[in-house]
Structure formats: C-alpha cells, structure tokens
N, C-alpha and C. Protein backbone atom coordinates (compact mmCIF):
# COMPACT_ATOMS: atom_id res chain seq x y z
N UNK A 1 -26.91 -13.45 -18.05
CA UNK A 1 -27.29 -13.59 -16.67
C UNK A 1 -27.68 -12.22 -16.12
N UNK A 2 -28.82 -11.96 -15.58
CA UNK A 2 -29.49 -10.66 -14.78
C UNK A 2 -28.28 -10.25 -13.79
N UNK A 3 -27.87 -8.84 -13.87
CA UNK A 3 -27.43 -8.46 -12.86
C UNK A 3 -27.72 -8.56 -10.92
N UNK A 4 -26.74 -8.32 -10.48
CA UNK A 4 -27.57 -8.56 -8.93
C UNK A 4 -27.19 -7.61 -8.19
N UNK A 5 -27.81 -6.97 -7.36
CA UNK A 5 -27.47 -6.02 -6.70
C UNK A 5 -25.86 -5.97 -5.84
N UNK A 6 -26.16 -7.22 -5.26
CA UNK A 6 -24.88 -7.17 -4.39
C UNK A 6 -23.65 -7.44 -4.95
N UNK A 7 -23.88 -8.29 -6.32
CA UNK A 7 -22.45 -7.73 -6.74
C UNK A 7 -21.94 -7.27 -7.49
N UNK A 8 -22.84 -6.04 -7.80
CA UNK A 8 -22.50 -4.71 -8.51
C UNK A 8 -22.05 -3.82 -7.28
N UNK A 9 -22.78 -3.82 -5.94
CA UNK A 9 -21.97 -3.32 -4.77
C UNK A 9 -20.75 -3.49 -4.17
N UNK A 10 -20.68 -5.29 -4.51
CA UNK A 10 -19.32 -5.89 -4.19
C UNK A 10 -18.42 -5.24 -4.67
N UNK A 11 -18.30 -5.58 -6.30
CA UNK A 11 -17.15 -5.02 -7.37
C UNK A 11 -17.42 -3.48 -7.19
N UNK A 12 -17.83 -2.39 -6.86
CA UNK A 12 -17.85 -1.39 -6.75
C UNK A 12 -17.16 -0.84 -5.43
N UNK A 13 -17.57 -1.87 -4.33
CA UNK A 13 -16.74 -1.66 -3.00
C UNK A 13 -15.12 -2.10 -3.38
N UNK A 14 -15.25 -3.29 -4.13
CA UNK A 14 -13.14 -3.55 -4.51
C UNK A 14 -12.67 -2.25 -4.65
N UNK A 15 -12.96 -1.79 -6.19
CA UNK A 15 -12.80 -0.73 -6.47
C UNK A 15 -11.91 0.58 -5.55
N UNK A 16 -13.15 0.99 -4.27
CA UNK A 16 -12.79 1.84 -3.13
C UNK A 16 -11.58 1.18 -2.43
N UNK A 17 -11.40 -0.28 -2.45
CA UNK A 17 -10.60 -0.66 -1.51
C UNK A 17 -9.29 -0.96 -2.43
N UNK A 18 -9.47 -0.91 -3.48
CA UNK A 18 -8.23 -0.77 -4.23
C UNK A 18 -7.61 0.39 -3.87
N UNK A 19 -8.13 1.63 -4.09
CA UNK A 19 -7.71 2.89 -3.64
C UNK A 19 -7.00 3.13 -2.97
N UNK A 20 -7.76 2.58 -1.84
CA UNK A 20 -7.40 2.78 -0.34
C UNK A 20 -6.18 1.86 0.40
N UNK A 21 -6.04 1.03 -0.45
CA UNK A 21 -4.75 0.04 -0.57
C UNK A 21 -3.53 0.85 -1.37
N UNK A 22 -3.93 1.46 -2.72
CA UNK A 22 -2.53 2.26 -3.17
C UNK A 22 -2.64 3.20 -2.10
N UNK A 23 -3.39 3.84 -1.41
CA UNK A 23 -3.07 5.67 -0.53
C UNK A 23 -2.46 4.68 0.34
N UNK A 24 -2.58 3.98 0.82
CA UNK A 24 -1.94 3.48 2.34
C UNK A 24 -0.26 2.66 2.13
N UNK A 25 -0.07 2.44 0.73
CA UNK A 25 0.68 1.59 0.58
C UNK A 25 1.31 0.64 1.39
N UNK A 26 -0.45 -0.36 1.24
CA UNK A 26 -0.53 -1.57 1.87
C UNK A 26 -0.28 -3.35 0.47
N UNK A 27 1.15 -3.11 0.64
CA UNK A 27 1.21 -3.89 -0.55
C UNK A 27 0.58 -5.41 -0.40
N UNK A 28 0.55 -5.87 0.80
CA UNK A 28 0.49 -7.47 1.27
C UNK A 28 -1.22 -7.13 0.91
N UNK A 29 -1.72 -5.99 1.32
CA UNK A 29 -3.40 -6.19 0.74
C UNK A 29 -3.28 -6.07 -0.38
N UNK A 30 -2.81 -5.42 -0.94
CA UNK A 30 -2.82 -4.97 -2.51
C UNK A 30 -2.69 -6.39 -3.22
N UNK A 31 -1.69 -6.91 -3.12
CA UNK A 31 -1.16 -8.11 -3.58
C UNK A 31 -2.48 -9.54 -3.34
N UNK A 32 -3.23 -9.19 -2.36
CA UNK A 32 -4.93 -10.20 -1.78
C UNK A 32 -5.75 -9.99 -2.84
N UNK A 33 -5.69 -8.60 -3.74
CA UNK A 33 -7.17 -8.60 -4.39
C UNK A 33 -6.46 -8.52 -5.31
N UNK A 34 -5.66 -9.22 -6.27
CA UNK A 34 -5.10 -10.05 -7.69
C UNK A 34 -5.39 -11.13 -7.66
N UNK A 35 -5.70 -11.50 -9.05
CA UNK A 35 -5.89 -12.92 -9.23
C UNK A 35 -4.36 -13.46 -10.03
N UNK A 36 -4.27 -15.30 -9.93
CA UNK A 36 -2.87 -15.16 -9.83
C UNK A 36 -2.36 -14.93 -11.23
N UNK A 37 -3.03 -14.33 -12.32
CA UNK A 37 -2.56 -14.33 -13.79
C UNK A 37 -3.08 -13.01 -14.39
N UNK A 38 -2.91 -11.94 -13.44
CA UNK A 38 -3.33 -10.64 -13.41
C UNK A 38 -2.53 -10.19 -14.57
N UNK A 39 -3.11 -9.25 -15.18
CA UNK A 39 -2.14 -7.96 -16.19
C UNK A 39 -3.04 -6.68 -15.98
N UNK A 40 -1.78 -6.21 -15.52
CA UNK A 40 -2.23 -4.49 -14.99
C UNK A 40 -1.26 -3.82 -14.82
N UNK A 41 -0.96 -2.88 -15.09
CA UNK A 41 -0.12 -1.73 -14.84
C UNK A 41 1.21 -1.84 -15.78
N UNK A 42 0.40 -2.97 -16.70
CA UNK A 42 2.15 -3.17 -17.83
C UNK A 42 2.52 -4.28 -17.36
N UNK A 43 2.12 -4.99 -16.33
CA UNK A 43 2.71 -5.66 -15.95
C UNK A 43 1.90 -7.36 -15.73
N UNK A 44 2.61 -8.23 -15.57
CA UNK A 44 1.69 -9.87 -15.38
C UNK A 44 2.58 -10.47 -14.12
N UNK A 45 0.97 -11.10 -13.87
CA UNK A 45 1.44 -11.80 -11.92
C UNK A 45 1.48 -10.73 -11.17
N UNK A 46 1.25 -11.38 -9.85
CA UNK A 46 1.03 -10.53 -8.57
C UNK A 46 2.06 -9.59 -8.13
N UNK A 47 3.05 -10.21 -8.06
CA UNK A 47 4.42 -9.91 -7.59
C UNK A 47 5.22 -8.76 -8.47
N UNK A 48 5.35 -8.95 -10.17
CA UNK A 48 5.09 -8.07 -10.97
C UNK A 48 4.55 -6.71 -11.26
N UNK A 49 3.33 -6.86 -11.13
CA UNK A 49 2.23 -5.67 -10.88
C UNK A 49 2.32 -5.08 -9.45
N UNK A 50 2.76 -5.65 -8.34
CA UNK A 50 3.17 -4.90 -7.19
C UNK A 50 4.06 -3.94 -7.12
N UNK A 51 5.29 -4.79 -7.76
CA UNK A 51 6.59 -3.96 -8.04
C UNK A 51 6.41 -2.65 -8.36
N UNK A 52 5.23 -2.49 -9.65
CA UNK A 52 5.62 -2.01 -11.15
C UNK A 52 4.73 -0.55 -10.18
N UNK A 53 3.22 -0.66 -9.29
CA UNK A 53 2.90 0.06 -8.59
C UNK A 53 3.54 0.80 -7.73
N UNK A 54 4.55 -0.27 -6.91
CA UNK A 54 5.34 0.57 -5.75
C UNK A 54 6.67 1.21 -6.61
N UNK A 55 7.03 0.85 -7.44
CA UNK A 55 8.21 1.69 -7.75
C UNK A 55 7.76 3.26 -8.30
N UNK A 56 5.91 3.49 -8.51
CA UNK A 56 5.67 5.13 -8.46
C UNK A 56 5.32 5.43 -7.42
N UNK A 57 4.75 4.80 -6.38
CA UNK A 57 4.26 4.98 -5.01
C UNK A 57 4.86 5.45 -3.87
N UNK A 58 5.97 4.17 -3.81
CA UNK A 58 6.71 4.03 -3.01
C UNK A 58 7.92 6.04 -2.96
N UNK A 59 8.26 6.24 -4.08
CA UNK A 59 8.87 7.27 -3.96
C UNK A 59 8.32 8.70 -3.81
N UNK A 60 6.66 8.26 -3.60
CA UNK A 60 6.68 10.03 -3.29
C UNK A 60 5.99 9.99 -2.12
N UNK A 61 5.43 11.32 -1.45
CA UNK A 61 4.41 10.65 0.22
C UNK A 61 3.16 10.48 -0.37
N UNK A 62 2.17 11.12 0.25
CA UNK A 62 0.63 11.07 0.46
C UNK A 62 0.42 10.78 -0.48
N UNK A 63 -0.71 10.03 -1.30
CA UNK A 63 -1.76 9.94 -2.14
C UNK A 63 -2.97 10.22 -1.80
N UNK A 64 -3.61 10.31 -2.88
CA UNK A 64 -4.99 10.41 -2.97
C UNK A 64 -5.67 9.75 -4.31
N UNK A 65 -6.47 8.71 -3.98
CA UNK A 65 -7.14 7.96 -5.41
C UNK A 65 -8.11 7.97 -5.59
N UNK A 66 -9.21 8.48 -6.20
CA UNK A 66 -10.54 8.95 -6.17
C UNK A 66 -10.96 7.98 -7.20
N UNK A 67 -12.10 7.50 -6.54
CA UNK A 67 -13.20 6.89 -7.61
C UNK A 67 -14.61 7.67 -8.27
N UNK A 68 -14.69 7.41 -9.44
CA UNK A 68 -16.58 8.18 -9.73
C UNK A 68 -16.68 7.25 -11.04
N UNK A 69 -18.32 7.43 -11.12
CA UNK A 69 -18.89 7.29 -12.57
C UNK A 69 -18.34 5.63 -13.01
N UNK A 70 -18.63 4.78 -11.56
CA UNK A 70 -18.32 3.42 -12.05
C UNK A 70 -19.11 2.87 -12.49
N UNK A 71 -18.95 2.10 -13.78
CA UNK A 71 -20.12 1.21 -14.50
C UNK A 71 -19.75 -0.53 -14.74
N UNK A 72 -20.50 -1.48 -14.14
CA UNK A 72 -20.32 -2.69 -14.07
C UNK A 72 -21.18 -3.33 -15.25
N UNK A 73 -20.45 -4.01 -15.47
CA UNK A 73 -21.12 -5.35 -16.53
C UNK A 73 -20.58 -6.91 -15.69
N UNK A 74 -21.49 -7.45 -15.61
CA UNK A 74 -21.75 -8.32 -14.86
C UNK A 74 -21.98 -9.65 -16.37
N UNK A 75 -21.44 -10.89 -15.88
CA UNK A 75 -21.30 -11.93 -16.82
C UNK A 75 -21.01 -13.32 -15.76
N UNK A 76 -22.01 -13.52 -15.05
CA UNK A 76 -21.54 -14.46 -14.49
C UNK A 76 -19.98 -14.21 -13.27
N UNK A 77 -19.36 -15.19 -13.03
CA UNK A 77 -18.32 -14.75 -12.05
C UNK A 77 -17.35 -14.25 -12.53
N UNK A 78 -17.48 -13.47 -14.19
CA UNK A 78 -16.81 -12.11 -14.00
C UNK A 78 -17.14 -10.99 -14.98
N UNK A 79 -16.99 -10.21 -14.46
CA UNK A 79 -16.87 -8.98 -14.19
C UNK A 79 -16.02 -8.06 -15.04
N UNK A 80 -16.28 -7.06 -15.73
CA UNK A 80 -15.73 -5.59 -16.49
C UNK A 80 -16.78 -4.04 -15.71
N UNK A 81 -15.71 -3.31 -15.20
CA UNK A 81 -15.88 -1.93 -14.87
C UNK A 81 -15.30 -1.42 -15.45
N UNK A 82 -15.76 0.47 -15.72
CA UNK A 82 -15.26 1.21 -16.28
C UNK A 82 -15.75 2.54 -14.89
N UNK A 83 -14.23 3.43 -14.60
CA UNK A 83 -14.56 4.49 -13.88
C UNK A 83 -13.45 5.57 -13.75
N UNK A 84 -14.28 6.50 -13.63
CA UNK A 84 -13.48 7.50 -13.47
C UNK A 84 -12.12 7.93 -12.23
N UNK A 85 -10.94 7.95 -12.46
CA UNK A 85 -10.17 8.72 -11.64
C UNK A 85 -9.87 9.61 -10.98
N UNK A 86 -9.30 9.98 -10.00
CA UNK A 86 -8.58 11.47 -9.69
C UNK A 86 -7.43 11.14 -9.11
N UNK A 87 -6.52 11.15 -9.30
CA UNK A 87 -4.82 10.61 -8.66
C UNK A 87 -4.18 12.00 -7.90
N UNK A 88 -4.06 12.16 -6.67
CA UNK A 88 -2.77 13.12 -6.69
C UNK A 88 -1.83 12.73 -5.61
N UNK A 89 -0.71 13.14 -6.37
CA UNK A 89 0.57 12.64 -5.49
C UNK A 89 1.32 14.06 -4.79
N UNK A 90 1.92 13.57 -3.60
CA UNK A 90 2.63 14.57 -2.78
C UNK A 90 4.08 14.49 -2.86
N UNK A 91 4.86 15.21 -3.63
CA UNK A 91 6.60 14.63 -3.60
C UNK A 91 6.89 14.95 -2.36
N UNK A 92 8.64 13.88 -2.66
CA UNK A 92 9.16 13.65 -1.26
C UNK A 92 10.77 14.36 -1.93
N UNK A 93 11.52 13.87 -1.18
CA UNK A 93 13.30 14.42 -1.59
C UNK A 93 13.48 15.52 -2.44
N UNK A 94 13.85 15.38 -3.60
CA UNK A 94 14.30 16.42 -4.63
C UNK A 94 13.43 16.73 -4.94
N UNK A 95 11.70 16.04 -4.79
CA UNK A 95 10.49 16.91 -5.55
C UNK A 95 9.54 16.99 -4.17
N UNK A 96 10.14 17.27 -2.96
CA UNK A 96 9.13 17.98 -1.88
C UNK A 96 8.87 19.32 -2.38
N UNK A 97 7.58 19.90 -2.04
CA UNK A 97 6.71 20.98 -2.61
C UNK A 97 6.23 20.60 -3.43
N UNK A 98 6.66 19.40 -4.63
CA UNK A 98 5.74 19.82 -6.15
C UNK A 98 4.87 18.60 -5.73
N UNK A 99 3.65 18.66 -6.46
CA UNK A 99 2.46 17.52 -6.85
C UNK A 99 2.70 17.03 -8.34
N UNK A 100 1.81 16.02 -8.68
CA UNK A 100 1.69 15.40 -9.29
C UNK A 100 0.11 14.85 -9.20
N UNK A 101 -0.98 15.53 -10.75
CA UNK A 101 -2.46 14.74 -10.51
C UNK A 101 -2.63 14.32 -11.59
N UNK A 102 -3.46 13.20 -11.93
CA UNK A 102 -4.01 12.54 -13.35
C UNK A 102 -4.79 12.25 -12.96
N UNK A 103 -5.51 12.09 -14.17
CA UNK A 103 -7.30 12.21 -14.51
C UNK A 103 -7.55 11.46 -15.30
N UNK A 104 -8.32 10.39 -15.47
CA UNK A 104 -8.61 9.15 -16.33
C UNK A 104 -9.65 8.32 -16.14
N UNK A 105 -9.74 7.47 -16.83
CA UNK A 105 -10.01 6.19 -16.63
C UNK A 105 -9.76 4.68 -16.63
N UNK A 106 -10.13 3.87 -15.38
CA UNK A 106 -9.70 2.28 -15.39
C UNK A 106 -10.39 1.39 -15.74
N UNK A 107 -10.16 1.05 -16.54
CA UNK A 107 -10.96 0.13 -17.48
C UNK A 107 -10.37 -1.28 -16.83
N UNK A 108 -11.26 -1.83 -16.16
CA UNK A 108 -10.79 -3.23 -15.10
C UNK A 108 -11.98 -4.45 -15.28
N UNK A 109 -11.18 -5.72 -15.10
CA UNK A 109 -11.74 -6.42 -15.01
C UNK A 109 -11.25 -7.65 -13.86
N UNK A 110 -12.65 -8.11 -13.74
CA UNK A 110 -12.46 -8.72 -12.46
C UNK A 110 -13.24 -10.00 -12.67
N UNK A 111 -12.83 -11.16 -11.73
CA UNK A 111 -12.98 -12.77 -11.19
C UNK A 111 -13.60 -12.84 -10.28
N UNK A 112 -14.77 -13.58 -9.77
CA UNK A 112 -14.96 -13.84 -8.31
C UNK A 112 -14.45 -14.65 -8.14
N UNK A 113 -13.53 -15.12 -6.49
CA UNK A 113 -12.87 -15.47 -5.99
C UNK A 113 -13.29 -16.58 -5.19
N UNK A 114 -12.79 -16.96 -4.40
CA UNK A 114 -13.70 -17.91 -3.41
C UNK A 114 -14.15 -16.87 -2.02
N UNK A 115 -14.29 -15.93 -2.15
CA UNK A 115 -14.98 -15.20 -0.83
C UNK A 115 -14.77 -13.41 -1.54
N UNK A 116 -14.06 -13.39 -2.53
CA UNK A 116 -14.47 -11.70 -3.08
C UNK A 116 -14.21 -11.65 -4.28
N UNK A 117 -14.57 -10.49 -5.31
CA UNK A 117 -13.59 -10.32 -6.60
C UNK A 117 -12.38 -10.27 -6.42
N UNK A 118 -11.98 -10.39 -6.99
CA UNK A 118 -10.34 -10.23 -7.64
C UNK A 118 -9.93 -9.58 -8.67
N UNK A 119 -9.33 -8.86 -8.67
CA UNK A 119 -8.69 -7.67 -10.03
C UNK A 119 -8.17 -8.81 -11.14
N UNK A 120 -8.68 -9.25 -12.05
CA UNK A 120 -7.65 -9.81 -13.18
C UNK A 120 -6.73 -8.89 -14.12
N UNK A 121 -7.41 -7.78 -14.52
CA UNK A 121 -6.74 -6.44 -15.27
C UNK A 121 -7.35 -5.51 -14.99
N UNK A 122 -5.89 -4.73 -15.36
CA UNK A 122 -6.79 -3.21 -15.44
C UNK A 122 -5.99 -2.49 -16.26
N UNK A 123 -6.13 -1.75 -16.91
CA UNK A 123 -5.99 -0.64 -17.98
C UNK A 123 -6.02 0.90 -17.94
N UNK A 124 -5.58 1.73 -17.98
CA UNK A 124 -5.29 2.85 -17.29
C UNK A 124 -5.43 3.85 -18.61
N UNK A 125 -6.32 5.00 -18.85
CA UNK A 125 -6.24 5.57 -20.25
C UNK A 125 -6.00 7.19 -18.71
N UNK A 126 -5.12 7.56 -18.81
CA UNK A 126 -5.08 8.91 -18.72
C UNK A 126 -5.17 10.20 -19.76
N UNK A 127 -6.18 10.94 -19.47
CA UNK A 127 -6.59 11.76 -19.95
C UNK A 127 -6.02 13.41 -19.49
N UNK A 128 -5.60 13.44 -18.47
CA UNK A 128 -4.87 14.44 -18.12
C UNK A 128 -3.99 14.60 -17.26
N UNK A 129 -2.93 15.19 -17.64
CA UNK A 129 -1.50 15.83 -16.04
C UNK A 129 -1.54 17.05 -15.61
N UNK A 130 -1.39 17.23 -14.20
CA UNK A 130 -1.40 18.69 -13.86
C UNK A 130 0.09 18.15 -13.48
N UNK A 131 1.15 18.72 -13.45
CA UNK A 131 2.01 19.09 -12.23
C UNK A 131 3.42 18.64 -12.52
N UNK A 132 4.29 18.03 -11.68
CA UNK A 132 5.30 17.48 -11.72
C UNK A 132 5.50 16.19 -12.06
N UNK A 133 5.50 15.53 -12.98
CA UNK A 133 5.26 13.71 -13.01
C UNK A 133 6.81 12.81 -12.49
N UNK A 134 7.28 13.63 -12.34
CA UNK A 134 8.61 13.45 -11.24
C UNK A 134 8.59 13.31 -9.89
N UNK A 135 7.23 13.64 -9.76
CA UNK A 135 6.96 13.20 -8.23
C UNK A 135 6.62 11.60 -8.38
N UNK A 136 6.16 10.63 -9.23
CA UNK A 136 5.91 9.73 -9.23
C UNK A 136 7.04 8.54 -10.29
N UNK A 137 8.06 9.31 -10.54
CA UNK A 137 8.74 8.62 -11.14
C UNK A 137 10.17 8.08 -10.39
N UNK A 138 10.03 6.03 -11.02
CA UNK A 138 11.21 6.15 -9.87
C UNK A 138 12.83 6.75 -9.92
N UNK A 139 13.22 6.91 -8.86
CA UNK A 139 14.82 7.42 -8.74
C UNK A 139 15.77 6.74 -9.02
C-alpha cells in the first residue's frame, strides 16, 4: 500500500506526544496512546508498561525526551518507526545535583485506532550513558 502523507505526519506527531507525555508525567495520557496488548518497556498491557515507565520517572524531577531521524514504514493500519533519542533526567533526594542522559534508538510499532495510532511496541536499543543512572532508578 503507497504511503500517505498524513499518516506518516500522524505517527510522527504520536511520537512528539509520547515525549511530551513521559516529560509531563501525564500517565492517564500515556496510558490513551497504548493499544490494549502493548509490549514495551519489558513490559505487556497498559497498566504494566505504565508502572514499569513511572517507577524510572516518577523518582527523579524534570525530563527531557528528544525525538530525530524518524523513519516510518507504513503497511496499511499499521505501522513500524525507527528514531533517534536524547533522554535527560534531573535527580531528586539522594541524587539532587546529578543527571542522568541516554542516547538511542526506539524501534516502535504502531496500530491505527479508531481516531489515532496507538503504540503496540516499542523497543529501546541504548547506545549511550552520560551520568548518574541512579537518577532514574527506582528506590
């Protein structure tokens, strides 16, 4: 099936709004753009993969989740991206002052939904750590 513009924009906009859902740790959105037999983060189901996110999230402050260099393959109503990362975390308690950044790629795939994509998986190859990874580990 020919690609289409808009929803290579679509799945490229999830993407940003995935992001922007871990920096805000907005779990009730986070938990909207899974589909209900998701595997991601190690983890299967919505509720699962929420957890498995907020238990590195949840313990440190600020984030930052950078997207680049996203590439869509398009197959009908679904969907495989591949893109680049930039993660950095801000510690809180025993690791205020230190950071925590990784550098990778998410290898994701996605469902259309009845009104958007939906994350079915995603896959995480990190390629590099700067910093403290104790800022993101839980307590």
């Amino acid at each position: 099936m020919p690609e289409s513009l808009p929803d290579r924009v679509q799945i490229t906009d999830r993407l940003h709004v995935l992001a922007t859902l871990l920096d805000t740790k907005d779990w009730p959105g986070f938990a909207a753009t899974l589909t209900e037999d998701v595997v991601a983060y190690g983890r299967s189901g919505p509720a699962d993969v929420v957890a498995r996110v907020r238990s590195h999230l949840d313990v440190c402050g600020v984030t930052q989740h950078l997207i680049g260099n996203v590439r869509v393959d398009l197959d009908g109503d679904t969907a495989r991206t591949r893109s680049y990362f930039r993660a950095f975390h801000v510690g809180l308690g025993d690791h205020a002052g230190a950071t925590y950044k990784c550098l990778g790629e998410y290898r994701d795939e996605w469902r259309r939904g009845p009104s958007d994509w939906l994350l079915s998986g995603r896959v995480i190859d990190v390629r590099a750590e700067i910093g403290d990874r104790g800022v993101i580990a839980p307590h």
